[in-house]
C-alpha atoms as a PDB file:
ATOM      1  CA  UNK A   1      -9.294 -14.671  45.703  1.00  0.00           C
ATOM      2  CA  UNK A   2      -6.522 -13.475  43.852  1.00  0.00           C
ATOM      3  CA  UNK A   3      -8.234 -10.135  43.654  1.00  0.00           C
ATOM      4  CA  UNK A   4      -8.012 -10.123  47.276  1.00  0.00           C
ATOM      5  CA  UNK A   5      -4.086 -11.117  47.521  1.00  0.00           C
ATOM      6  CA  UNK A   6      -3.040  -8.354  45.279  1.00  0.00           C
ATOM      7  CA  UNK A   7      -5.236  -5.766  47.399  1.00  0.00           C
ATOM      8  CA  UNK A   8      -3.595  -7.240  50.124  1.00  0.00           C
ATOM      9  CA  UNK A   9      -0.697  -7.077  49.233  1.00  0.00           C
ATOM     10  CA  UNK A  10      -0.437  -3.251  48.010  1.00  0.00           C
ATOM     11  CA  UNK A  11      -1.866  -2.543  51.856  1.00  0.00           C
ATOM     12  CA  UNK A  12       1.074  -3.893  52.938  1.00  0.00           C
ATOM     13  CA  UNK A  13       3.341  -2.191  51.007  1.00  0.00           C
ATOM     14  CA  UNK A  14       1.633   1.013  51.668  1.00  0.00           C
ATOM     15  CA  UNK A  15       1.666   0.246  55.321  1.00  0.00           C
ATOM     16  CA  UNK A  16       5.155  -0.795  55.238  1.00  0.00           C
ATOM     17  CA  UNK A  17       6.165   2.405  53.562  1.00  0.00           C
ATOM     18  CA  UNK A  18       4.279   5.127  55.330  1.00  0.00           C
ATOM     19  CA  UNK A  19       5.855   4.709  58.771  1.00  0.00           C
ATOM     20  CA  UNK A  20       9.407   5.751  56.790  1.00  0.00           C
ATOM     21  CA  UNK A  21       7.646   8.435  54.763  1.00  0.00           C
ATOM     22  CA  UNK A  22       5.739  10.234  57.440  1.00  0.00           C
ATOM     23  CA  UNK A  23       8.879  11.660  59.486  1.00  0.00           C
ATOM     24  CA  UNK A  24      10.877  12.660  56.726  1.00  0.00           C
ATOM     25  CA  UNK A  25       7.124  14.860  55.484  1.00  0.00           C
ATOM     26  CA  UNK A  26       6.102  15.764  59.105  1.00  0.00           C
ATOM     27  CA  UNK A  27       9.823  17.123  59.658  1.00  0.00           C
ATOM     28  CA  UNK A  28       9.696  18.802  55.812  1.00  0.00           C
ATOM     29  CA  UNK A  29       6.139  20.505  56.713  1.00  0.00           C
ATOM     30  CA  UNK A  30       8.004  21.764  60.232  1.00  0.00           C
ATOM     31  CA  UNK A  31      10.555  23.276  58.869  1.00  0.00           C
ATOM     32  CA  UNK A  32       8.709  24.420  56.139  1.00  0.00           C
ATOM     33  CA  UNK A  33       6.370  26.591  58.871  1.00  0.00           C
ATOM     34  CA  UNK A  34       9.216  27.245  60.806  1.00  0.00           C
ATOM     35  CA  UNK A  35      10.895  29.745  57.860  1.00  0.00           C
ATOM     36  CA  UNK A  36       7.459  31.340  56.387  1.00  0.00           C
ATOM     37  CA  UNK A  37       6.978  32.396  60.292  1.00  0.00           C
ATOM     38  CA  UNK A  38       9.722  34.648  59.937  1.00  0.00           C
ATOM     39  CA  UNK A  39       8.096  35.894  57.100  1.00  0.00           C
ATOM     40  CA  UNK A  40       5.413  36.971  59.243  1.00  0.00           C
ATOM     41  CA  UNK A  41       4.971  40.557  61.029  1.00  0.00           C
ATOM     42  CA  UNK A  42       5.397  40.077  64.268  1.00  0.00           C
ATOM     43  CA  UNK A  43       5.042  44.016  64.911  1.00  0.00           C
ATOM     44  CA  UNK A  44       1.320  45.370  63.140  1.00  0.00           C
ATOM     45  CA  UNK A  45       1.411  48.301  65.172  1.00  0.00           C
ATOM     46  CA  UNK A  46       5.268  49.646  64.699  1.00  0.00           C
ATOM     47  CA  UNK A  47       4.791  49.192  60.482  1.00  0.00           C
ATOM     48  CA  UNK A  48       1.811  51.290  60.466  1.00  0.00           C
ATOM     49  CA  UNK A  49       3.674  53.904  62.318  1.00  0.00           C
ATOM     50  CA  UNK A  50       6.783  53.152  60.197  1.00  0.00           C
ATOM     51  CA  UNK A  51       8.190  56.692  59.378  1.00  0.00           C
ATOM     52  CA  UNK A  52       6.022  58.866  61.433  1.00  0.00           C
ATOM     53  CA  UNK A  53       8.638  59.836  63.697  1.00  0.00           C
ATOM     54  CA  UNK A  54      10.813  61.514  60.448  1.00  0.00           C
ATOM     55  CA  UNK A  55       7.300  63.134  59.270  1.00  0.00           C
ATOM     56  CA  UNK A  56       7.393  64.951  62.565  1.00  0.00           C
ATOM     57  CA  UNK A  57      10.585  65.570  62.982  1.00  0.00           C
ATOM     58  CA  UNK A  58      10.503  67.034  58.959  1.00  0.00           C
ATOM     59  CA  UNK A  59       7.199  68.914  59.707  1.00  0.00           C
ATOM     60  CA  UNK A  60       8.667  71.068  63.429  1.00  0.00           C
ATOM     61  CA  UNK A  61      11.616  72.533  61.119  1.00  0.00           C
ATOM     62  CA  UNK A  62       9.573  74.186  59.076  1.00  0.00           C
ATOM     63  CA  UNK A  63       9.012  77.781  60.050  1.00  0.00           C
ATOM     64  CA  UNK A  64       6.373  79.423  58.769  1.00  0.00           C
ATOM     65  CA  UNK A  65       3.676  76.399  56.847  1.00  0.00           C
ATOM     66  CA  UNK A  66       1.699  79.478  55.049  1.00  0.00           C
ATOM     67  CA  UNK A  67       4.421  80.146  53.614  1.00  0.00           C
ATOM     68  CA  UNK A  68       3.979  78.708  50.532  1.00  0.00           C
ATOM     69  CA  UNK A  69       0.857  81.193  50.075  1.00  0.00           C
ATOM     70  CA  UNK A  70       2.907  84.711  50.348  1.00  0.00           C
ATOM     71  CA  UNK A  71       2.243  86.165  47.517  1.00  0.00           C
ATOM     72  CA  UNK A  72       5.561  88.493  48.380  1.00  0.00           C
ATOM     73  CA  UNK A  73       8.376  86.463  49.651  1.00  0.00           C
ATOM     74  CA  UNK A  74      11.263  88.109  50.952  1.00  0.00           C
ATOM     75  CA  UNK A  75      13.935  88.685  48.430  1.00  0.00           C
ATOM     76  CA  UNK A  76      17.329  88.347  50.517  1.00  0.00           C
ATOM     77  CA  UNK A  77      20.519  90.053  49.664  1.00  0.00           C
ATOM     78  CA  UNK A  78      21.422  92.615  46.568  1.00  0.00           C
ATOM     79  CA  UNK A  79      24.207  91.399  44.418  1.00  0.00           C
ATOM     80  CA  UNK A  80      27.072  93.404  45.659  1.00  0.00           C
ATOM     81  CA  UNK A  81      26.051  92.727  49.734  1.00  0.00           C
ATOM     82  CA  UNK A  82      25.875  89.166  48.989  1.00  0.00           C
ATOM     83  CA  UNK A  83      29.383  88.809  46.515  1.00  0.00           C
ATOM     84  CA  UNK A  84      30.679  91.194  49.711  1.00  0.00           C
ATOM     85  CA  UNK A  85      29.394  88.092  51.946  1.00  0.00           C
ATOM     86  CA  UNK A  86      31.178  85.524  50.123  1.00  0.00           C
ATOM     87  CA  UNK A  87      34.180  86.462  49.208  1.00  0.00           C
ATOM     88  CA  UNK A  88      34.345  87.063  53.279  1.00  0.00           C
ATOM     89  CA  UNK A  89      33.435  83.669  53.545  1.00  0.00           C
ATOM     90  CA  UNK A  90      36.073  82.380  51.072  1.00  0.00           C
ATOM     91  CA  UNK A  91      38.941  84.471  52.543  1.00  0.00           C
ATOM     92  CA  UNK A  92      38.541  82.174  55.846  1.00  0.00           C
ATOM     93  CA  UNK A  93      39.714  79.087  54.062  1.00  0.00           C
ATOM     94  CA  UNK A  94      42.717  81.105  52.697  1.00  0.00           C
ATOM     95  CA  UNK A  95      44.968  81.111  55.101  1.00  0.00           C
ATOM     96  CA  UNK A  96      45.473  78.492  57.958  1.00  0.00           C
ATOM     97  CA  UNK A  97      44.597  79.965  61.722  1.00  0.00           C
ATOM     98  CA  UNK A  98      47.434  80.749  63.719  1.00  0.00           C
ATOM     99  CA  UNK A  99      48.180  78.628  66.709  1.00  0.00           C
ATOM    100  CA  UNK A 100      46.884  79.400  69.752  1.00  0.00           C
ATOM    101  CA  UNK A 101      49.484  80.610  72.316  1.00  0.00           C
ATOM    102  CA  UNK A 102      51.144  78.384  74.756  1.00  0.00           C
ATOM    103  CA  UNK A 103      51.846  79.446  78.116  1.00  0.00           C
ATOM    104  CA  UNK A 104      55.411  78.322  79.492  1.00  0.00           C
ATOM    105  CA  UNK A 105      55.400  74.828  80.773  1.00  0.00           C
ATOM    106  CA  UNK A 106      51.954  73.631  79.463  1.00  0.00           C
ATOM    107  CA  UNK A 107      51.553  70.938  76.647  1.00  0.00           C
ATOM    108  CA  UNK A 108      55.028  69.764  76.058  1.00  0.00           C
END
């Protein structure tokens, strides 16, 4: 009998305690699924096609694909044409442009 009263006994204390226990875990367990869903990808298709926009916009400015195979690439400018083409280039920066003439009465 006494076996029986100390069974008893811890049933009711386990009884007592899960009604208190069970909201505080059930709440814990939703808030817990609540922040790994925004873990999860919501979008499958748009991260497979992540970036495939910028690969085609990278791929249609380049001119000429076989060119990487030309055995005899164009060579550009001689020395002097192109030191002729920059020091053109660097005289622009030298002195300011000159204002643009006003007509009489406009832009005061």
């Amino acid at each position: 009998m006494n076996h029986t009263v100390k069974q008893a006994s811890k049933e009711f204390r386990v009884r007592r305690a899960a009604p208190v226990a069970a909201p505080r875990l059930t709440m814990a367990l939703l808030v817990s699924a609540a922040l790994l869903a925004g873990c999860a990808s919501s979008t499958p298709l748009a991260d497979r096609q992540f970036g495939a926009s910028v690969r085609a916009t990278m791929a249609s400015q380049v001119a000429d694909p076989a060119a990487v195979r030309n055995a005899n690439p164009a060579t550009g400018l001689d020395g002097a044409a192109a030191s002729a083409a920059h020091a053109s280039y660097v005289k622009t920066f030298a002195a300011p442009e000159p204002a643009p003439a006003r007509l009489m009465g406009a832009g005061k």
